[in-house]
Protein backbone atom coordinates (compact mmCIF):
# COMPACT_ATOMS: atom_id res chain seq x y z
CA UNK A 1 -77.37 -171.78 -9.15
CA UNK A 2 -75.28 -169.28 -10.28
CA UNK A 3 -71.22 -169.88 -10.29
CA UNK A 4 -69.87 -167.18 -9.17
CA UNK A 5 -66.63 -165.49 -11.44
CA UNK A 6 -63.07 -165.02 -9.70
CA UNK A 7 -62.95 -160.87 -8.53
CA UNK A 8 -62.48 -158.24 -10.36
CA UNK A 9 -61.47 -154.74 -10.46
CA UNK A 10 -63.70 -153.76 -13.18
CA UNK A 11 -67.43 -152.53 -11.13
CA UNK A 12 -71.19 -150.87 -11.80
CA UNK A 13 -71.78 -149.39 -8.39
CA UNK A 14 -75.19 -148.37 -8.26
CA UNK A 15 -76.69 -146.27 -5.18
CA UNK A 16 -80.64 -145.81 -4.84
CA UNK A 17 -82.04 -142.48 -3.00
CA UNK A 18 -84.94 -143.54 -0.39
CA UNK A 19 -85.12 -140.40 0.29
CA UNK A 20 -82.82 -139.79 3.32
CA UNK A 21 -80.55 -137.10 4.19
CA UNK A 22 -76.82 -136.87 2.79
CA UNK A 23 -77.89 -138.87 -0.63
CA UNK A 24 -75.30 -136.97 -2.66
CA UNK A 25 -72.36 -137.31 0.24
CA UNK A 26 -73.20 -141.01 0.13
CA UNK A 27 -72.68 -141.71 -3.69
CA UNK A 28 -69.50 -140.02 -3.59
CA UNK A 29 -68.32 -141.57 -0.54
CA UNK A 30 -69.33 -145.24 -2.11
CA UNK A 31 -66.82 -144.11 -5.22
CA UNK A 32 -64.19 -143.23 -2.88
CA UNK A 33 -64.80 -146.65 -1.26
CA UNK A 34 -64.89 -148.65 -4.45
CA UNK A 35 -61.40 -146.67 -5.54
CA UNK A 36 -59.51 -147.51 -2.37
CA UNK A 37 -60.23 -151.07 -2.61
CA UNK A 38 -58.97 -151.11 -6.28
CA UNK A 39 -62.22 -151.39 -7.74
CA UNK A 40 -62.33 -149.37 -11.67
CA UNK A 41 -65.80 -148.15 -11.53
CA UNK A 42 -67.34 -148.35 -15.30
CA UNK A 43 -70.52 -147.01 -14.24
CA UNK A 44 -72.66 -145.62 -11.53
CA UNK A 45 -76.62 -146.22 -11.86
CA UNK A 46 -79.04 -143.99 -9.44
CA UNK A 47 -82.54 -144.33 -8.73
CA UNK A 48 -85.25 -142.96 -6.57
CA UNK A 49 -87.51 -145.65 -4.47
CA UNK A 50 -90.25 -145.86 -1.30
CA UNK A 51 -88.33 -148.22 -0.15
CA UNK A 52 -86.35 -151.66 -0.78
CA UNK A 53 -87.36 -154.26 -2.66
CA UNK A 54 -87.83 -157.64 -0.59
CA UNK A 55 -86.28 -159.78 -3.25
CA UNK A 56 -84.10 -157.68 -5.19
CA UNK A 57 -83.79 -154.46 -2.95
CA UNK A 58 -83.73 -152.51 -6.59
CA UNK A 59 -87.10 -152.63 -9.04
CA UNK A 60 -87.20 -155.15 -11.77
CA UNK A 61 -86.52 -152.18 -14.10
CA UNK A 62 -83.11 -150.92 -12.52
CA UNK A 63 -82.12 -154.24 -11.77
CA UNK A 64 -82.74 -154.91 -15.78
CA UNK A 65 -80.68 -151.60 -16.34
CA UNK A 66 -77.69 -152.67 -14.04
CA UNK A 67 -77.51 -156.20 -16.02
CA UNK A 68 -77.50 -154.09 -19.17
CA UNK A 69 -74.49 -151.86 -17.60
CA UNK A 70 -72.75 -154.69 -16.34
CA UNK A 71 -72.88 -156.42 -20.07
CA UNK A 72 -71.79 -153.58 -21.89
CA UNK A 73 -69.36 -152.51 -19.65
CA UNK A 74 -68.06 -155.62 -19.45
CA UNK A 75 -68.04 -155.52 -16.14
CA UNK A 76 -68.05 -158.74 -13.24
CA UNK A 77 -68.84 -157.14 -10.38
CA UNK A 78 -71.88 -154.95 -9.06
CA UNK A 79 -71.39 -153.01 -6.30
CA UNK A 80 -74.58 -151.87 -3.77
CA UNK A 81 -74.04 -148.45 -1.98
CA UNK A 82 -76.46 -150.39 0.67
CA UNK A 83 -76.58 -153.72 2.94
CA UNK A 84 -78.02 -156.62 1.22
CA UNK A 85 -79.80 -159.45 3.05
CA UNK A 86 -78.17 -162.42 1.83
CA UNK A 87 -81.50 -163.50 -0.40
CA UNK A 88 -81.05 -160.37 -2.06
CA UNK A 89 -77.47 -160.72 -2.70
CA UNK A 90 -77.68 -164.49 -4.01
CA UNK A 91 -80.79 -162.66 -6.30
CA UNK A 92 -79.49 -160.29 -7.60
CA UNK A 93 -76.00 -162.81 -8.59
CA UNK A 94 -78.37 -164.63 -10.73
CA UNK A 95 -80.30 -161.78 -12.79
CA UNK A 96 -77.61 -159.90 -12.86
CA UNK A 97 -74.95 -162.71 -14.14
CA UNK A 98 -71.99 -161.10 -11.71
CA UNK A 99 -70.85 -161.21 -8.40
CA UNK A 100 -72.48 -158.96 -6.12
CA UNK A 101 -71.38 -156.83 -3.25
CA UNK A 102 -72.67 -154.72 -0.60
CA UNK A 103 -71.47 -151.71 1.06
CA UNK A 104 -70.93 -153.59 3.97
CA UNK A 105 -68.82 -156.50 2.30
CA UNK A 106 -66.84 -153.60 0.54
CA UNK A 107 -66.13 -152.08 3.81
CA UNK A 108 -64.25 -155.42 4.85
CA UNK A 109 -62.24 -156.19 1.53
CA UNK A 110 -60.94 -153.24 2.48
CA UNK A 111 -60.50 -153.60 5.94
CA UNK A 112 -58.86 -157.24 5.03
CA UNK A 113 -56.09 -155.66 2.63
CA UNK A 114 -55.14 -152.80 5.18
CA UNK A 115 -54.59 -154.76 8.20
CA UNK A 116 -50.78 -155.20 8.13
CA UNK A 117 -50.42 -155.52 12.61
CA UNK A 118 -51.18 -159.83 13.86
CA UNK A 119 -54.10 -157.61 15.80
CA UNK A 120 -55.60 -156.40 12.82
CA UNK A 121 -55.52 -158.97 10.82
CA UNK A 122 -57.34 -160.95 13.90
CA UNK A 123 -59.68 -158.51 14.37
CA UNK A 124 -60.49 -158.20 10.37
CA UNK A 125 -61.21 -161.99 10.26
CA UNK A 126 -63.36 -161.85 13.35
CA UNK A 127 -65.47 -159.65 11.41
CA UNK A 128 -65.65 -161.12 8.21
CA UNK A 129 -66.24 -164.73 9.65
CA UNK A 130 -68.97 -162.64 11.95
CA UNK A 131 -70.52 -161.59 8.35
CA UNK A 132 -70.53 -164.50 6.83
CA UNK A 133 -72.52 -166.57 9.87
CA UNK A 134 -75.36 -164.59 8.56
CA UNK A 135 -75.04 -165.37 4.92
CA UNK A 136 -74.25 -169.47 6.03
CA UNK A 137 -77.65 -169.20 7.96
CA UNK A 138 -80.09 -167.72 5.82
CA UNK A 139 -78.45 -167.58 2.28
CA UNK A 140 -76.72 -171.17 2.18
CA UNK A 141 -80.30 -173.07 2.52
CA UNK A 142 -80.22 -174.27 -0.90
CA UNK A 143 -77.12 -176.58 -0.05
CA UNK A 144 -78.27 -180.47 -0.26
CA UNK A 145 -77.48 -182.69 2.39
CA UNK A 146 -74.49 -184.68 1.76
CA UNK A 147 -72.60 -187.96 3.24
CA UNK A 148 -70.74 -187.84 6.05
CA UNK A 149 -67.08 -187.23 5.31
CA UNK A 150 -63.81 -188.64 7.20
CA UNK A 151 -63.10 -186.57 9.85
CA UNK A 152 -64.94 -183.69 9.11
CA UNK A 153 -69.21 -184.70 9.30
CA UNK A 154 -70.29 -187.34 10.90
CA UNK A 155 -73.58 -189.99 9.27
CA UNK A 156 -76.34 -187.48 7.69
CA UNK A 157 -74.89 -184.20 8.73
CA UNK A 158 -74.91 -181.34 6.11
CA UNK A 159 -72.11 -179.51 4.77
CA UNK A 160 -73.87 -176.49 6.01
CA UNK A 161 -74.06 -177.74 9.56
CA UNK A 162 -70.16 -178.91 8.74
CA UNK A 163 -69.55 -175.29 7.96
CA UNK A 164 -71.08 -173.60 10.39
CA UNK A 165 -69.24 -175.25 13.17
CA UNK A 166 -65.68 -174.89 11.73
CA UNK A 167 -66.56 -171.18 11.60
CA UNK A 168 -68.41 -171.21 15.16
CA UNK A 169 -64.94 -172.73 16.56
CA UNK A 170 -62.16 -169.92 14.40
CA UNK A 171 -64.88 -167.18 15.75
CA UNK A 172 -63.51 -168.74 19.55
CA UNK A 173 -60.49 -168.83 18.84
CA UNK A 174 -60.02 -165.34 17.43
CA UNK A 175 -62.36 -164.04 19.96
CA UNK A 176 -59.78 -165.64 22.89
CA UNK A 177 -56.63 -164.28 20.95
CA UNK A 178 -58.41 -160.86 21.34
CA UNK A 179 -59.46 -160.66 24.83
CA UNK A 180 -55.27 -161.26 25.73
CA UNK A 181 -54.60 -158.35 23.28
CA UNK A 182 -56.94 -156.55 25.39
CA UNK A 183 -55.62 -157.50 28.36
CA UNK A 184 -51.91 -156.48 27.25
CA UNK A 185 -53.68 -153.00 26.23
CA UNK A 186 -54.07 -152.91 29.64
CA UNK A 187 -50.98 -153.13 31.20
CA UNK A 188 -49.64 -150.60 28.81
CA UNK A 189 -52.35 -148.44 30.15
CA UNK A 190 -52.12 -149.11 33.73
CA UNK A 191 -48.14 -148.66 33.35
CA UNK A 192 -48.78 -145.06 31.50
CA UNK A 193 -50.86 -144.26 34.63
CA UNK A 194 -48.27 -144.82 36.96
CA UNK A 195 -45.97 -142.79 34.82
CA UNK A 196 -48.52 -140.07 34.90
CA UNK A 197 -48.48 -139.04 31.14
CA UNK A 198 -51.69 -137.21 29.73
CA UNK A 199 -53.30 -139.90 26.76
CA UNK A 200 -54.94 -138.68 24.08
CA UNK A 201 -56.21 -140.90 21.22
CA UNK A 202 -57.18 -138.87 17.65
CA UNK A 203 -60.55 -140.17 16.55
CA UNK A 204 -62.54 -138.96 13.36
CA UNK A 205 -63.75 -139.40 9.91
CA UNK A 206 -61.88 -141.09 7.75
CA UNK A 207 -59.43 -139.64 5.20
CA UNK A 208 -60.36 -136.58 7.97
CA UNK A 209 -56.52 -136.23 7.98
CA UNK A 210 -55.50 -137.91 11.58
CA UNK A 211 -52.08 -139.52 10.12
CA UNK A 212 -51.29 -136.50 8.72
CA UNK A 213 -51.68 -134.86 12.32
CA UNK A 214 -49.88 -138.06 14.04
CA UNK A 215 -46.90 -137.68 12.05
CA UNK A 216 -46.08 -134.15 12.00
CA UNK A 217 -46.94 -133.89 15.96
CA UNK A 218 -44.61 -137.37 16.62
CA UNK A 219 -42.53 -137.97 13.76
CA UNK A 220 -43.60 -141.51 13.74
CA UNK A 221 -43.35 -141.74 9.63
CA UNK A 222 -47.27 -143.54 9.64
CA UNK A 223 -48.36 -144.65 6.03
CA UNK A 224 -50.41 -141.86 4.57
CA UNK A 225 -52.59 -141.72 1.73
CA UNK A 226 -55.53 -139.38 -0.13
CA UNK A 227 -57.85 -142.98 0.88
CA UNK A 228 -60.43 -144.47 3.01
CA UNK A 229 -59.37 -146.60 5.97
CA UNK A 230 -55.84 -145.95 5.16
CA UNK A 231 -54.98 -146.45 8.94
CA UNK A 232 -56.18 -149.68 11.10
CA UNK A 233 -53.67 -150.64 13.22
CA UNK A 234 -53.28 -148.37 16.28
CA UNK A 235 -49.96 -146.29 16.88
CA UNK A 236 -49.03 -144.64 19.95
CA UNK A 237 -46.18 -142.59 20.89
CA UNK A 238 -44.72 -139.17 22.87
CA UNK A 239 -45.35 -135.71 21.90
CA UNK A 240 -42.88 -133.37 23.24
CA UNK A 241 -44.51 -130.42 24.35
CA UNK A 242 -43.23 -126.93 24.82
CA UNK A 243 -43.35 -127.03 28.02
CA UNK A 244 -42.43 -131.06 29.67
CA UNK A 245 -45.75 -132.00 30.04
CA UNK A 246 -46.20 -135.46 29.33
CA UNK A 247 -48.29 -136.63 26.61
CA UNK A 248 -49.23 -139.93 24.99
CA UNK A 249 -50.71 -139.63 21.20
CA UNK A 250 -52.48 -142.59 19.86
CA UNK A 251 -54.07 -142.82 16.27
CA UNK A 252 -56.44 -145.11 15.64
CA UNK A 253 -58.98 -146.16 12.69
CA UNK A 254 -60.92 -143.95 10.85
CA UNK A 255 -64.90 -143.64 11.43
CA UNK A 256 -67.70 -143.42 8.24
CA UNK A 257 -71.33 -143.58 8.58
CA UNK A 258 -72.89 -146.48 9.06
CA UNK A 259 -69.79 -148.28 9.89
CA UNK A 260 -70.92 -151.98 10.27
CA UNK A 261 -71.41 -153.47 13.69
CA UNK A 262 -69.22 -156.33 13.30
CA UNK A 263 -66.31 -153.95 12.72
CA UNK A 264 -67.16 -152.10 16.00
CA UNK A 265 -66.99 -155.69 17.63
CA UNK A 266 -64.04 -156.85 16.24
CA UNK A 267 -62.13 -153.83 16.81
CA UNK A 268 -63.29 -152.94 20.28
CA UNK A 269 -59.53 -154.18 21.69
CA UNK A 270 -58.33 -150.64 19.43
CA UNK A 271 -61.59 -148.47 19.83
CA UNK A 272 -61.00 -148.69 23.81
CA UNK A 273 -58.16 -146.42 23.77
CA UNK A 274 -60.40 -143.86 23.48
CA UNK A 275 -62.86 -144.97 26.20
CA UNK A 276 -59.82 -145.32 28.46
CA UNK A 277 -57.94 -141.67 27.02
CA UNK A 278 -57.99 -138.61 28.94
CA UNK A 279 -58.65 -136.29 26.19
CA UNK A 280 -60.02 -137.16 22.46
CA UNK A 281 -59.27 -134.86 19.51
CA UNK A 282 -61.50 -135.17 16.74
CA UNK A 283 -59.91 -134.57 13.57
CA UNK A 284 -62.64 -133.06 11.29
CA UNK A 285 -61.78 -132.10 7.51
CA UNK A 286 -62.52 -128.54 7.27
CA UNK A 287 -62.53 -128.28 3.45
CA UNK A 288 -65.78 -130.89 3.31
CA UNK A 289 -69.22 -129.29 3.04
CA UNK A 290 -70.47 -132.31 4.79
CA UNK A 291 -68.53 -132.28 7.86
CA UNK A 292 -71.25 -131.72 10.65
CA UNK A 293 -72.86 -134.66 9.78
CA UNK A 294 -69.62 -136.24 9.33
CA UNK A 295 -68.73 -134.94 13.13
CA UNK A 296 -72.43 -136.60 13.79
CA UNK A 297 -71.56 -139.94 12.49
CA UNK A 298 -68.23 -140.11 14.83
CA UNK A 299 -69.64 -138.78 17.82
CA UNK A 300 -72.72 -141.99 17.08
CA UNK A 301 -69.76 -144.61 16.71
CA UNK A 302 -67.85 -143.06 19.82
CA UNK A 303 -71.59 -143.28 21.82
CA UNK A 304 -71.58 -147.05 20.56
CA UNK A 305 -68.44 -148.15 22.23
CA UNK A 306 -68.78 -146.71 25.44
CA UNK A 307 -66.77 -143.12 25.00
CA UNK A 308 -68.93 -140.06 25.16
CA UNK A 309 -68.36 -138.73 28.40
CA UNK A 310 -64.38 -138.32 27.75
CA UNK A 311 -63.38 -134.56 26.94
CA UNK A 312 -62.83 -133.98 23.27
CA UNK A 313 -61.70 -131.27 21.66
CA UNK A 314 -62.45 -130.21 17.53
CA UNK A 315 -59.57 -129.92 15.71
CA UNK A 316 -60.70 -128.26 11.74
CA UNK A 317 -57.95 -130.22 10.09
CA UNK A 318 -57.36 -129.08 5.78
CA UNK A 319 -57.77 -125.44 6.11
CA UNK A 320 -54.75 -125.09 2.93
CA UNK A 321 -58.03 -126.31 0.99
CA UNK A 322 -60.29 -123.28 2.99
CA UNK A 323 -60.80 -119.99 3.54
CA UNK A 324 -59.99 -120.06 7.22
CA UNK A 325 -57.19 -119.32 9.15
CA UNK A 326 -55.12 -120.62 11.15
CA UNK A 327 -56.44 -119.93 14.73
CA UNK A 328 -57.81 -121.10 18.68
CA UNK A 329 -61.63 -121.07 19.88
CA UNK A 330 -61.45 -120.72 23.69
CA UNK A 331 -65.17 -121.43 25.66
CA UNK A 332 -66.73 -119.00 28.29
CA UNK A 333 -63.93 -120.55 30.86
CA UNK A 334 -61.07 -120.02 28.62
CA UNK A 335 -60.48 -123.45 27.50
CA UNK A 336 -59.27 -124.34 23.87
CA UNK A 337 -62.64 -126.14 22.55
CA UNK A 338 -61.10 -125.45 18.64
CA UNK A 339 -58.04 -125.65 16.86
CA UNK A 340 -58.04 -124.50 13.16
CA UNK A 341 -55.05 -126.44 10.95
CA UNK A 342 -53.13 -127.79 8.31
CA UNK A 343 -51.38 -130.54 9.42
CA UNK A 344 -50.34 -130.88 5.49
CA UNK A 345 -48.85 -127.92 5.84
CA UNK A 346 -48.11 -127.12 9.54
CA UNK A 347 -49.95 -123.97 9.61
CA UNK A 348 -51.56 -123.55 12.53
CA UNK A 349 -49.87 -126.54 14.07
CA UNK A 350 -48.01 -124.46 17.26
CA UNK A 351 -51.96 -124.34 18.29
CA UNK A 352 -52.80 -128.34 18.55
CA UNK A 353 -49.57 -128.04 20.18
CA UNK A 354 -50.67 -125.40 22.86
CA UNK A 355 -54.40 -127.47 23.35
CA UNK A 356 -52.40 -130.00 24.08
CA UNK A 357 -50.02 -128.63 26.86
CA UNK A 358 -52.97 -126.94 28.27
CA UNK A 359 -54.82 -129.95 28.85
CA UNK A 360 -52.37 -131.84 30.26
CA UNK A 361 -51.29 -129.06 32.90
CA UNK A 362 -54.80 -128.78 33.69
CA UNK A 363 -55.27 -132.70 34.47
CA UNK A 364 -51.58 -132.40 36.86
CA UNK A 365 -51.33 -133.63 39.35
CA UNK A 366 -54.22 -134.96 40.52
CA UNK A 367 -57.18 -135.59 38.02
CA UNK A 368 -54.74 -137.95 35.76
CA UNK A 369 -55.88 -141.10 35.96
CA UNK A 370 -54.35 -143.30 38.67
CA UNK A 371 -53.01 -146.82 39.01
CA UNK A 372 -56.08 -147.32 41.03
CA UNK A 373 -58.92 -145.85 38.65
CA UNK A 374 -57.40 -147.43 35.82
């Protein structure tokens, strides 16, 4: 079997078009993915296909032109804009000579070197241990049975049985650390009812600019960055509005298409501040020429956790990089339904500010959510 090499940063990402819609957004979001994990890409392949291959998920020609890349860029990693079975993977490891890596496994190297909070560094390794139950059940069947060893297998057992046991008992574990960070969530929630404050959690695609928006309307000083996934652990705090209305601001992780469903698992303690918020405002980057199906791919992941029926209100984040202007869409009742911004800037920033207040008086006194409904 193939031995796979320590990682690298030096990468081949290669991304095949089946045909499907947003095949040019999704090579250039798998570059931005591969650059915010510290990955040096040294080549991108394409390719058109029906569909995958069973063993290989590429054709025996590309996947002869990706070991050719990888050689002469001297390159140890390849890097699939797609989800591998784990045959595939373990395949294409040993005609391609290099370690091989999904979209989805890329997704949580990058997930793992973010998370900075205890919760999201539980949450992270729920998912990745999640993951890699697959890959020990179908991809680990060429392991030999071994002898027992002290205090780990007992007479005849495998070292894949071995293994998948230590993991099944640090998935419990985690999974019980995470249901009491839940339940703390909680209380903090249950106490903001009582103190009747309006929440409102920012949701949206990532690098969509929601830090950005966090900071300038809190002053919370949140890590920003021109990345992916740049936020993961949650942050909530006060905006002062104009005029005493009380609101609570929480930002949370970024969204992307096809976002795996182990992360949506593991990070359901953080997601549910939106199913439990009175208001979400959906940052959208205004400047991107793929942002409805961006706004699609959000509005999926919010369906998926249980949070389509709160309000939400578009916020057109980036307009420094537009045409527009700063400005308010009202609906037929008169109700802010869009805010055009920059929270780089702060143009336009007095009118998040306003959607804000407006909501909040609205919800007073008696549609905020109560001890009781909480």
């Amino acid at each position: 079997m193939f031995d796979r090499p320590g990682s690298s940063t030096k990468a081949v990402l290669v991304s095949l078009d089946f045909g499907e819609a947003g095949y040019a957004e999704g090579v250039e979001e798998i570059q931005l993915l591969a650059a915010s994990a510290g990955v040096a890409a040294r080549a991108l392949i394409k390719g058109r296909r029906a569909r995958p291959d069973p063993a290989l998920f590429a054709g025996k020609g590309k996947v002869e032109e990706v070991a050719q890349t990888v050689t002469a860029t001297g390159a140890q990693l390849a890097i699939f804009n797609h989800e591998l079975s784990p045959v595939q993977e373990r395949n294409l490891e040993r005609e391609l000579g290099c370690r091989v890596v999904d979209r989805l496994s890329l997704i949580l190297d990058i997930f793992a070197q973010r998370a900075h909070s205890h919760e999201g560094k539980l949450q992270v390794e729920l998912a990745q241990l999640e993951h890699l139950a697959t890959r020990l059940v179908r991809g680990w069947t060429h392991l030999e049975r071994q002898k027992g060893g002290i205090g780990l297998r007992g007479p005849g057992e495998t070292q894949l049985e071995t293994d998948r046991q230590l993991l099944g008992k640090r998935v419990k574990v985690l999974k019980e650390k995470l249901a009491k960070v839940r339940s703390r969530r909680e209380v903090q929630r249950r106490a903001r009812s009582r103190s009747n404050l309006m929440t409102a959690s920012l949701v949206g695609y990532t690098n969509a600019g929601k830090s950005t928006l966090f900071n300038r309307l809190t002053r919370a000083g949140v890590y920003t960055a021109d990345q992916l996934f740049v936020t993961l652990d949650t942050t909530t705090r006060r905006v002062h509005t104009g005029n005493g209305a009380g609101v609570v601001l929480s930002d949370t992780v970024g969204f992307i298409r096809r976002l795996p469903h182990t992360l949506v698992a593991a990070f359901r303690a953080t997601l549910e501040e939106t199913i439990h918020a009175d208001l979400l405002v959906h940052v959208v980057d205004a400047s991107s020429d793929d942002r409805a199906a961006q706004i699609a791919a959000v509005n999926q992941v919010l369906a998926e956790i249980g949070s389509q029926a709160v309000p939400q209100i578009l916020v057109m984040n980036k307009i420094d990089r537009t045409r527009f202007q700063a400005q308010v869409e009202r609906d037929e009742y008169g109700r802010i339904s869009r805010v055009w911004t920059s929270a780089e800037t702060g143009e336009g920033l007095e009118f998040v500010r306003l959607m804000l207040e407006e909501h909040a008086v609205a919800l007073q006194p008696t549609e905020l959510k109560s001890p009781a409904a909480a």
